[in-house]
Protein backbone atom coordinates (compact mmCIF):
# COMPACT_ATOMS: atom_id res chain seq x y z
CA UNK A 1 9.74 -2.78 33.43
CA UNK A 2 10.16 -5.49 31.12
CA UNK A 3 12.69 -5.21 27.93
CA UNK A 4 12.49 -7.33 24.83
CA UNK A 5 12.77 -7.07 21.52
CA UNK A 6 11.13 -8.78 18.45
CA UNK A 7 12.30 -11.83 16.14
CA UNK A 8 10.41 -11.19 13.15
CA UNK A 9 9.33 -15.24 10.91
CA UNK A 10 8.74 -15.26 7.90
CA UNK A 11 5.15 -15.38 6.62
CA UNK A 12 3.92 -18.38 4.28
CA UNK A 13 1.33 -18.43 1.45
CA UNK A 14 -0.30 -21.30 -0.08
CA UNK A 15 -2.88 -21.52 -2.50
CA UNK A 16 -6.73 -22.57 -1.34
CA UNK A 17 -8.24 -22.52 -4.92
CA UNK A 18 -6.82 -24.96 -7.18
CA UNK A 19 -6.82 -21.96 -10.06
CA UNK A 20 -7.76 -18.22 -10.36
CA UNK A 21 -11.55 -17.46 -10.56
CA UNK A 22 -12.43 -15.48 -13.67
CA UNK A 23 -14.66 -12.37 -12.19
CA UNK A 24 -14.88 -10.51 -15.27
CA UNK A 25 -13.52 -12.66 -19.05
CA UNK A 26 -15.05 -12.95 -22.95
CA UNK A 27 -13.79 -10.38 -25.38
CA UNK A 28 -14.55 -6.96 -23.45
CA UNK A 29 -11.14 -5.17 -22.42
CA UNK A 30 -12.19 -5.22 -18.34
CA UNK A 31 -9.34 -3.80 -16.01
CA UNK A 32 -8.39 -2.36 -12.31
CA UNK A 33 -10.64 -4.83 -10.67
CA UNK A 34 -11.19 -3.29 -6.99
CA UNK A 35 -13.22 -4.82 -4.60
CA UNK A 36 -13.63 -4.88 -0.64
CA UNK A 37 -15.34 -6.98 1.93
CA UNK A 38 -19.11 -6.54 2.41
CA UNK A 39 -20.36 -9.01 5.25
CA UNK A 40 -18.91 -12.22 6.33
CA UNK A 41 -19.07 -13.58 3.53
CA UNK A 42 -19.77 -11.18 0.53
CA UNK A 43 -16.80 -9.66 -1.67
CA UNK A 44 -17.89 -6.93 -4.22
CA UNK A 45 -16.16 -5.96 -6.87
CA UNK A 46 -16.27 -2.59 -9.20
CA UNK A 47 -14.32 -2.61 -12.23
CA UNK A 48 -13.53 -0.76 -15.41
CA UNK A 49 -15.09 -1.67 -18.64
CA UNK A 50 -13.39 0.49 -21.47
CA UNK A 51 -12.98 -1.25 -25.32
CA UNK A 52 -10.53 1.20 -26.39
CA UNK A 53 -8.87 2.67 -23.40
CA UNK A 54 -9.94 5.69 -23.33
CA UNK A 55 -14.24 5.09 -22.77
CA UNK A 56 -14.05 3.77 -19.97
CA UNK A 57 -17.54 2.67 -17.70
CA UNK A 58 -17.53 1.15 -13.96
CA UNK A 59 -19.11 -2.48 -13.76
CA UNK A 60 -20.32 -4.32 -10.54
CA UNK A 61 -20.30 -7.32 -9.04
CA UNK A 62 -20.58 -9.18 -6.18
CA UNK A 63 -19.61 -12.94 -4.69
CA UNK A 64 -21.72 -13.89 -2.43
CA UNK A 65 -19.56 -17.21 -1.41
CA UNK A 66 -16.07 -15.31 -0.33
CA UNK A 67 -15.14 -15.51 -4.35
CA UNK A 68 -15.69 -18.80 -5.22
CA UNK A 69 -18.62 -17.30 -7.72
CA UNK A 70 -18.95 -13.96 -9.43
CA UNK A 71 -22.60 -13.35 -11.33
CA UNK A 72 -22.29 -11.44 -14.51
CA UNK A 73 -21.29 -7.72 -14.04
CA UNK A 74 -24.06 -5.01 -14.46
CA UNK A 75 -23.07 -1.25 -15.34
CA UNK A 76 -23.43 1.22 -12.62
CA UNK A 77 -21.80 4.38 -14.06
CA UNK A 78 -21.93 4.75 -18.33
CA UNK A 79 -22.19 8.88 -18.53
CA UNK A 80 -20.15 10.65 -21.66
CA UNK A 81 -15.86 10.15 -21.61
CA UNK A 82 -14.21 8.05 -19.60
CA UNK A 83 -14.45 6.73 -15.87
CA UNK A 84 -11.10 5.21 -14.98
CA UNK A 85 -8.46 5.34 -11.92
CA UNK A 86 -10.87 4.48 -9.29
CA UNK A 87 -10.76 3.40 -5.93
CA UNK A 88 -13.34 1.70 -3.65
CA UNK A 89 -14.06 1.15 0.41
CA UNK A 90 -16.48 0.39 2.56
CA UNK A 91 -17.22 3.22 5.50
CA UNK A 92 -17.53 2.25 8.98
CA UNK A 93 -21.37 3.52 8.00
CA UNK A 94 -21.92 0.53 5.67
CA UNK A 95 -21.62 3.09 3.13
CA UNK A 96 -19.87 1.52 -0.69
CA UNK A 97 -17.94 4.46 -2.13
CA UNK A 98 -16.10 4.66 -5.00
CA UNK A 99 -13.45 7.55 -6.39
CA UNK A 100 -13.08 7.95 -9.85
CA UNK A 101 -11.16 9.86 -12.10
CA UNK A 102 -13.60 11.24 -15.30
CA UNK A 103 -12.87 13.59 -17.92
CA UNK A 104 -17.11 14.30 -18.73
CA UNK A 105 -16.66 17.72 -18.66
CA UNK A 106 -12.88 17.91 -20.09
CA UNK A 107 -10.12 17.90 -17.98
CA UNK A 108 -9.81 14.98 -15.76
CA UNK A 109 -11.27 15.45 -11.83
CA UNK A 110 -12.49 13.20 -9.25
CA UNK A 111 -15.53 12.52 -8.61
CA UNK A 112 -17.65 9.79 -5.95
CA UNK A 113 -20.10 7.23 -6.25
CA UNK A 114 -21.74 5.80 -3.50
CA UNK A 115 -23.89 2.75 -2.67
CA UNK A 116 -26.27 2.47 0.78
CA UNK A 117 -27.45 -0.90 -0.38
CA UNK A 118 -24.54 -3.20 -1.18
CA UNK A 119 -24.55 -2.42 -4.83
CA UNK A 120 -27.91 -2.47 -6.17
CA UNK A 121 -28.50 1.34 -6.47
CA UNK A 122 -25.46 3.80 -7.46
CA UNK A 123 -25.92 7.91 -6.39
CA UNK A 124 -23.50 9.73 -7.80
CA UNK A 125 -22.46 12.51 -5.51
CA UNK A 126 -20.44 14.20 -8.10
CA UNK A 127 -17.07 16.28 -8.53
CA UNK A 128 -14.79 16.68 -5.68
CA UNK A 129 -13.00 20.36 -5.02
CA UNK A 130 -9.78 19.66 -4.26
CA UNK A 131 -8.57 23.35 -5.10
CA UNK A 132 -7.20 23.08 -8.74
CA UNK A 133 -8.71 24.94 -11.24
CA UNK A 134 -10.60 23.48 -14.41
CA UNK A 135 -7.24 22.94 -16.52
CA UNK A 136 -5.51 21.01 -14.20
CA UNK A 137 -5.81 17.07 -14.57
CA UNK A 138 -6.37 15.41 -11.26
CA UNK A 139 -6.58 11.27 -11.46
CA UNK A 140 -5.27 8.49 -9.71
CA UNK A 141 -7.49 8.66 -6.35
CA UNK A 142 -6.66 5.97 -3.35
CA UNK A 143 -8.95 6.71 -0.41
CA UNK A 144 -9.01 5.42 3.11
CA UNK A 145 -10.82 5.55 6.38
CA UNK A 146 -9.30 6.74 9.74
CA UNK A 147 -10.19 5.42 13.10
CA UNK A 148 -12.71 8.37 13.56
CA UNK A 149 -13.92 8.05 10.46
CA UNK A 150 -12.45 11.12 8.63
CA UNK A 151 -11.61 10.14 4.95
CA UNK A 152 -8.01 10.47 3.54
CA UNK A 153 -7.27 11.01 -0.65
CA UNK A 154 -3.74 10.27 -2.51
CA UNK A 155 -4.27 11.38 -5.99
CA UNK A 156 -2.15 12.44 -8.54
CA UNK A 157 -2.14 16.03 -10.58
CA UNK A 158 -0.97 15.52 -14.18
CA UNK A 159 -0.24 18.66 -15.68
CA UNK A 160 2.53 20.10 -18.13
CA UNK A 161 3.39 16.36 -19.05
CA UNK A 162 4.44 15.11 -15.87
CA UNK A 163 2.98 13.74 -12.40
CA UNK A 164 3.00 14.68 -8.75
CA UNK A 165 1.54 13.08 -5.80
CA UNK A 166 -0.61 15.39 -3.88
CA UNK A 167 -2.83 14.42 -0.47
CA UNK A 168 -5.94 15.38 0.91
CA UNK A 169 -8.35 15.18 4.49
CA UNK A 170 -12.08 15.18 4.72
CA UNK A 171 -13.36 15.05 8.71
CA UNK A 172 -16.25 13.27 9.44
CA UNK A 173 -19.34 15.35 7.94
CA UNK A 174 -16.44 17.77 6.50
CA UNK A 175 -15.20 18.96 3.24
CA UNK A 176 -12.30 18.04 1.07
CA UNK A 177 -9.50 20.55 2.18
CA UNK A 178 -8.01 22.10 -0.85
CA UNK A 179 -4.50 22.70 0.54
CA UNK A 180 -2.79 20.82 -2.45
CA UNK A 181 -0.95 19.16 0.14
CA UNK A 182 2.52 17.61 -1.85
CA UNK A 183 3.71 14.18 -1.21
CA UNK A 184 6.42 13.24 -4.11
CA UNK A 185 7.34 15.42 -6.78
CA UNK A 186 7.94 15.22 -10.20
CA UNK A 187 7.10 12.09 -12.47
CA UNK A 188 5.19 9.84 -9.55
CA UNK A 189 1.76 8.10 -10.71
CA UNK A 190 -0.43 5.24 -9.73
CA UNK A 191 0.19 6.16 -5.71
CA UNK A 192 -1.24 4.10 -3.05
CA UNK A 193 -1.58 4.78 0.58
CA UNK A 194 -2.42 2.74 4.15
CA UNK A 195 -2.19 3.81 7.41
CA UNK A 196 -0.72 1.59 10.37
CA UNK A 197 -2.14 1.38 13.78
CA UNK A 198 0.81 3.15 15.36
CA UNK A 199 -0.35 6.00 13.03
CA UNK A 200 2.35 6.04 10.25
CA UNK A 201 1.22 6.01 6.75
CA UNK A 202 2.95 4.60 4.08
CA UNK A 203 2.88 6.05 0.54
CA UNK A 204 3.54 3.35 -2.46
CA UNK A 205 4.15 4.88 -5.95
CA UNK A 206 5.96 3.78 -9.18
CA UNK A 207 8.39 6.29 -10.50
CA UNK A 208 9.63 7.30 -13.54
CA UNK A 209 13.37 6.42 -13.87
CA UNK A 210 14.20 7.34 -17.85
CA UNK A 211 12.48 7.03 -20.85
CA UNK A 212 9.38 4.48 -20.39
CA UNK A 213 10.79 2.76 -17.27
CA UNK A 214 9.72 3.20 -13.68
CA UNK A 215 10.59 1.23 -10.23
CA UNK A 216 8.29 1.26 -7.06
CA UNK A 217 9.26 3.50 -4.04
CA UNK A 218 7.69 4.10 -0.55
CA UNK A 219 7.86 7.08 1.80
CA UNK A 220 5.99 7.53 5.32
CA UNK A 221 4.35 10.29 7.45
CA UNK A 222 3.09 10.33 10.98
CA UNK A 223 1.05 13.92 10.01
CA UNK A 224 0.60 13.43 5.87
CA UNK A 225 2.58 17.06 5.43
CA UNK A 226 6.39 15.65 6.41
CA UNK A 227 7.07 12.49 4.31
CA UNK A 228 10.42 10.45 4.83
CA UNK A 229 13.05 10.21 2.28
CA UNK A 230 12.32 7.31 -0.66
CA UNK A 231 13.00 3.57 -0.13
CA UNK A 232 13.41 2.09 -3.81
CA UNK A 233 11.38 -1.53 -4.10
CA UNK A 234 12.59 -2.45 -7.42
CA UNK A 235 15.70 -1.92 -9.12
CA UNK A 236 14.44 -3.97 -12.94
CA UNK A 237 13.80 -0.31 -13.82
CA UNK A 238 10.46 -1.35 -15.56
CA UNK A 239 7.47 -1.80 -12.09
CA UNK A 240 4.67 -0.10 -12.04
CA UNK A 241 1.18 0.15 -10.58
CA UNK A 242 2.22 -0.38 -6.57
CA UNK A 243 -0.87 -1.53 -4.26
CA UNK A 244 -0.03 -1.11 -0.44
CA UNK A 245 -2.17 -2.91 2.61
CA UNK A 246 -1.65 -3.82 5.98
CA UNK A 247 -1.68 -7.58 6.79
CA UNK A 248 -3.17 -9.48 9.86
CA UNK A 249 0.00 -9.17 11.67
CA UNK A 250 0.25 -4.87 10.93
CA UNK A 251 3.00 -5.22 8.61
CA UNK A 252 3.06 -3.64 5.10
CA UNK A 253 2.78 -5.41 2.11
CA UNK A 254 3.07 -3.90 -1.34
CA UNK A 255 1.99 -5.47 -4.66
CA UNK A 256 3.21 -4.45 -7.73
CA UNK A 257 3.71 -5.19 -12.05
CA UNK A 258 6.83 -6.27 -12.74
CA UNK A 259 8.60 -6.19 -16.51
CA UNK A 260 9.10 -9.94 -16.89
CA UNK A 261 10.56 -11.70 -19.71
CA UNK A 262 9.08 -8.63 -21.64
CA UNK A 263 5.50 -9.11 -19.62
CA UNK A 264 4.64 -7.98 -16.61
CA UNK A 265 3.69 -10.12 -13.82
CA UNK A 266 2.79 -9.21 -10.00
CA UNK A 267 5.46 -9.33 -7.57
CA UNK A 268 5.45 -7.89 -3.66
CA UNK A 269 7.12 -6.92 -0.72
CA UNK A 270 7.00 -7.08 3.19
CA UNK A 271 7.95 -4.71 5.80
CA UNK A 272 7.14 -4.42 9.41
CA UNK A 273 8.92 -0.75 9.65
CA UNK A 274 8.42 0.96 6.58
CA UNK A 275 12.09 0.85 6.00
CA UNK A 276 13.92 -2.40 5.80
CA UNK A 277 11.95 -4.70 3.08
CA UNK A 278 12.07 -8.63 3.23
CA UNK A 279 13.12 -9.87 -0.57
CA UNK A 280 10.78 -9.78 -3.42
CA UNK A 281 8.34 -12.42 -3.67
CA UNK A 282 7.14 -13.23 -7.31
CA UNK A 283 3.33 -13.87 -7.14
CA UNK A 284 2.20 -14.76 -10.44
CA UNK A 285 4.22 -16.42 -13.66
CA UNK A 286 2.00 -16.25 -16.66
CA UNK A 287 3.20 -15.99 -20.07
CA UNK A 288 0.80 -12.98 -20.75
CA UNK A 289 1.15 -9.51 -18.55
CA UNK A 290 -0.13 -9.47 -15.17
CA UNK A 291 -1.27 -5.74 -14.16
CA UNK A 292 -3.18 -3.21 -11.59
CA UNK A 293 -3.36 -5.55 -8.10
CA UNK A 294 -4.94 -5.10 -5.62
CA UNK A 295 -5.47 -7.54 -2.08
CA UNK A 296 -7.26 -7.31 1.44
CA UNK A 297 -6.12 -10.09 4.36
CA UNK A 298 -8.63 -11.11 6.98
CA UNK A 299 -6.91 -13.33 9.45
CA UNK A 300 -5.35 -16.36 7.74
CA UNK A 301 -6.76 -15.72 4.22
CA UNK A 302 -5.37 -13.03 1.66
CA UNK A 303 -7.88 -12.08 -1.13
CA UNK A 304 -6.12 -10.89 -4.01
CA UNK A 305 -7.14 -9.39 -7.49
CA UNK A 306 -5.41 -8.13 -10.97
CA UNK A 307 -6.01 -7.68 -14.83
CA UNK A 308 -5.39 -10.94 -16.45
CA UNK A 309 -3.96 -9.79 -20.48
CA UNK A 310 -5.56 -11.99 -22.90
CA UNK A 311 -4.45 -9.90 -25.38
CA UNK A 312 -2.46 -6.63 -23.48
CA UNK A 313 -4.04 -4.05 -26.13
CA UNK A 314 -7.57 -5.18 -27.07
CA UNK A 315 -8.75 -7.84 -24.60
CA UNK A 316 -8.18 -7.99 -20.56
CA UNK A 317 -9.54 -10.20 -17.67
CA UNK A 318 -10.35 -9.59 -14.09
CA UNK A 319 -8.59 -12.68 -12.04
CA UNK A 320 -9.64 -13.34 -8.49
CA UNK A 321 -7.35 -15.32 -5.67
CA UNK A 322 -8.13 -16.53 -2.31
CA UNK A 323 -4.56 -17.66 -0.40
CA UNK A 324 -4.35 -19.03 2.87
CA UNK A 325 -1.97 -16.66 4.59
CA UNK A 326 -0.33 -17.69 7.89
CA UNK A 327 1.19 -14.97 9.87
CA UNK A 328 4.26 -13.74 11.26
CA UNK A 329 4.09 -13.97 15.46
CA UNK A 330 5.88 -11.30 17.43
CA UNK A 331 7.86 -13.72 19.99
CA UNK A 332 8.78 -11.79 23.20
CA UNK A 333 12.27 -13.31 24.11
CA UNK A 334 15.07 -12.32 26.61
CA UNK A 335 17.06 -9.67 26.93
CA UNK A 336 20.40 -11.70 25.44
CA UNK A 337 19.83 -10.97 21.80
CA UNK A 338 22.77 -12.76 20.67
CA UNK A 339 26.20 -14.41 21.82
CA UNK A 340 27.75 -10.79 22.51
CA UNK A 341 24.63 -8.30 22.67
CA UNK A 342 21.73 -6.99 25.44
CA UNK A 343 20.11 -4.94 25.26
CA UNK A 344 18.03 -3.21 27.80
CA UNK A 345 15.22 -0.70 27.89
CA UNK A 346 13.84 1.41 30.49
CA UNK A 347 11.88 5.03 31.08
CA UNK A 348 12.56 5.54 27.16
CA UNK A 349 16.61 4.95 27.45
CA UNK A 350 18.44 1.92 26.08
CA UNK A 351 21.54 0.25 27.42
CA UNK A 352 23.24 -2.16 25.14
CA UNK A 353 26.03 -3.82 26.75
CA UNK A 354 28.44 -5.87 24.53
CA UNK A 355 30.22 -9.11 26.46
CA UNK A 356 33.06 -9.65 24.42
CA UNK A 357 36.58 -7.38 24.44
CA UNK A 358 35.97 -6.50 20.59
CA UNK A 359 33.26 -3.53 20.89
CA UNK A 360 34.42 -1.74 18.14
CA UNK A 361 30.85 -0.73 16.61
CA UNK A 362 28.78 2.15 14.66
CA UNK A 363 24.99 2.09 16.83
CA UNK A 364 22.28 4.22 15.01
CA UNK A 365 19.01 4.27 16.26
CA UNK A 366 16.03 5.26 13.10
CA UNK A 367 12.27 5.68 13.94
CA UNK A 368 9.98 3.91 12.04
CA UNK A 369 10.00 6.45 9.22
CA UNK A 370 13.41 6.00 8.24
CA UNK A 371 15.10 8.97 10.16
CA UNK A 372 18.25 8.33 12.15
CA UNK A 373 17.52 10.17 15.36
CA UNK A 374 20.83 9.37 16.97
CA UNK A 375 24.07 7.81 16.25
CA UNK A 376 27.58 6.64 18.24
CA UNK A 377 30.47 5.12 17.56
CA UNK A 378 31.25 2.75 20.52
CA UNK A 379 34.62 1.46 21.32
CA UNK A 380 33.38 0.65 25.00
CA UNK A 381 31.75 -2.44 26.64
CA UNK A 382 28.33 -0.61 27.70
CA UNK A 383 26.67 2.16 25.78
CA UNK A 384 23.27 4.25 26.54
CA UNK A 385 20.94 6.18 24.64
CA UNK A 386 18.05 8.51 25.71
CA UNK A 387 14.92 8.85 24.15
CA UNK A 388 13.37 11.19 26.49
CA UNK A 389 12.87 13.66 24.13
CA UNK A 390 11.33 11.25 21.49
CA UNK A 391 7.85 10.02 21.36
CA UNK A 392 6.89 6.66 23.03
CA UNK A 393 7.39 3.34 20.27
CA UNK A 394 9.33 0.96 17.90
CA UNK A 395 12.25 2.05 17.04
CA UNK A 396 15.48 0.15 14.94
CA UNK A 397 18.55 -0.13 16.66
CA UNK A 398 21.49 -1.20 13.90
CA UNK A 399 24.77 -1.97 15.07
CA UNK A 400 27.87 -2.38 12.78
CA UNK A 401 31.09 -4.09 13.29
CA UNK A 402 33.70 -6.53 11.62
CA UNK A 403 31.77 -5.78 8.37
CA UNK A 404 28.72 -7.39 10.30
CA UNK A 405 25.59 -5.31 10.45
CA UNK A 406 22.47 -6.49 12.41
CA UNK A 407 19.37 -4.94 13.21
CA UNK A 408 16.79 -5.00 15.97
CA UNK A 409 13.32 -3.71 16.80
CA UNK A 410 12.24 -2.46 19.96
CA UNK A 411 9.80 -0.74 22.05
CA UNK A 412 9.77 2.08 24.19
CA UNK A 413 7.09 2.26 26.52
């Protein structure tokens, strides 16, 4: 069997436009641009147009030239209160949906929209039971597809004055369960949620850490009931509204508001585990706040989009960016992974053999959740492991010595 492990390089972006497009600008207050791929070369976009923040209604649009060009928005949703906190995704059955949040009847609940057209007629389909009764306030939904096209919901239940993330299934042709299924408690909001091809999900959020401030955390689940202890993003203690997507290369990136100079502007990080985060890349640096991202990569483009602040309180944008994205490539190498380290894998059992006289080392071995799983402290030349019991996978081998600590991926098969 072959062994090998993975040198991770780091990704590069560069702009393609020369500036951000304008989708949605003039003096209506237009924010949480959303949007998603509809054919090869067709982006639509649903937004939310709401003058004083709190009558909200969901405009459309769509480019029709990968978002060079964005006609003037048309309404698709006005009813009474406010339409806000939405969501939107195209189903593997061409179906447009969108998830809103909408307080028309008080309290607010979630509700769907759908399009079978690309956008030129709306159905609504109405409120969603997700088991909470009519004074709880459930907002905040982020919905995705699974590979057999079962539907998952994050959302967020705001009641007695603080949040809590909560999660939901629909099968294929199903119903929303209602098994108030907790994900973070207390004082979570804005969540986000993607699920990786090895079948982990990652959970984004922002967090409230005193007073007004909040930093960005992620957790992870391989079943959406047991979720892995927090990883903190952000330490500025004022981030908020976190955006997480896979990139071409399956690693996770998450977007995010960051305080600024005393405005926000979007900021993001990369992981290929879930668990160890490459440094914080600033994205934008405007002089006015930068707020609610969101992106989608398609091979070596990333399509990005956020509320521009004109004026923060009265008079908001929606920006568009297309950024060439070049990838990260997994490099298969040998099984010499440094000067002094192999290792070796084989029928789910590792052998790391150390060449120098100095093996005086702490070896933990995490899944790609964050759990250590098993531990030794080595003070011999050759050390082994056995996975038998553990599912086949990545997994992150760190070994610590001489106030040296180095990590490496690898893959049991």
């Amino acid at each position: 069997m072959k062994k090998y492990i993975f040198i991770i390089v780091t990704l590069l972006f560069t702009k393609v436009n020369s500036a951000p497009v304008v989708v949605s600008g003039g003096a209506s207050n237009d924010i949480r641009g959303r949007m998603c791929r509809y054919e090869s070369s067709s982006i639509i976009s649903v937004f939310v147009r709401s003058p004083n923040w709190n009558d909200g209604d969901l405009y459309f649009t769509r480019s029709i030239d990968n978002g060079l060009g964005w006609p003037t928005p048309t309404p698709i949703l006005t009813d009474a209160g406010d339409q806000t906190t939405h969501c939107m995704l195209q189903t593997s059955d061409d179906t447009i949906r969108i998830f809103y949040a909408s307080n028309e009847t008080g309290d607010y609940k979630i509700y769907e929209l759908i399009s079978l057209d690309s956008g030129i007629v709306w159905e609504k389909r109405g409120r969603i039971d997700l088991g909470w009764t009519s004074v709880n306030t459930i907002y905040d939904p982020v919905v995705i597809e699974e590979e057999d096209s079962s539907l998952t919901m994050i959302y967020i239940n705001y009641t007695g004055g603080t949040g809590s993330t909560y999660i939901s299934h629909r099968p294929y042709g199903g119903t929303w369960d209602t098994l108030k299924t907790l994900v973070i408690a207390p004082s979570t909001y804005r969540p986000g949620i993607i699920k990786h091809p090895d079948g982990t999900y990652m959970a984004a959020y922002h967090r409230k850490t005193g007073g007004s401030n909040y930093n960005i955390y992620t957790r992870m689940s391989t079943d959406r009931v047991n979720w892995s202890s927090e990883v903190q993003l952000t330490t500025n203690n004022n981030s908020h509204d976190a955006f997480v997507n896979l990139t071409s290369d399956s690693a996770y990136l998450v977007y995010y508001a960051k305080n600024s100079g005393g405005h926000y502007n979007l900021a993001r990080r990369r992981s290929y585990d879930g668990v160890f985060f490459e440094g914080e890349e600033l994205i934008t640096n405007y002089p006015t706040s930068q707020t609610k991202p969101c992106f989608f990569i398609e091979g070596n483009f990333l399509y990005q989009m956020w509320t521009y602040a004109v004026d923060y309180n009265t008079n908001n944008d929606i920006y568009f960016e297309k950024l060439d994205y070049t990838p990260s490539f997994v490099e298969e190498i040998p099984t010499v992974i440094n000067s002094n380290i192999r290792i070796f894998t084989e029928n789910k059992k590792i052998t790391i053999s150390f060449l120098s006289s100095n093996t005086n080392s702490d070896i933990s071995i995490y899944n790609l959740i964050g759990q250590k799983i098993l531990t030794q402290v080595n003070n011999r030349s050759i050390i082994n492991f056995d996975l038998s019991n553990y599912p086949t996978g990545q997994y992150l081998i760190k070994i610590k010595s001489d106030n040296k600590e180095e990590i490496f991926k690898v893959m049991l098969i």
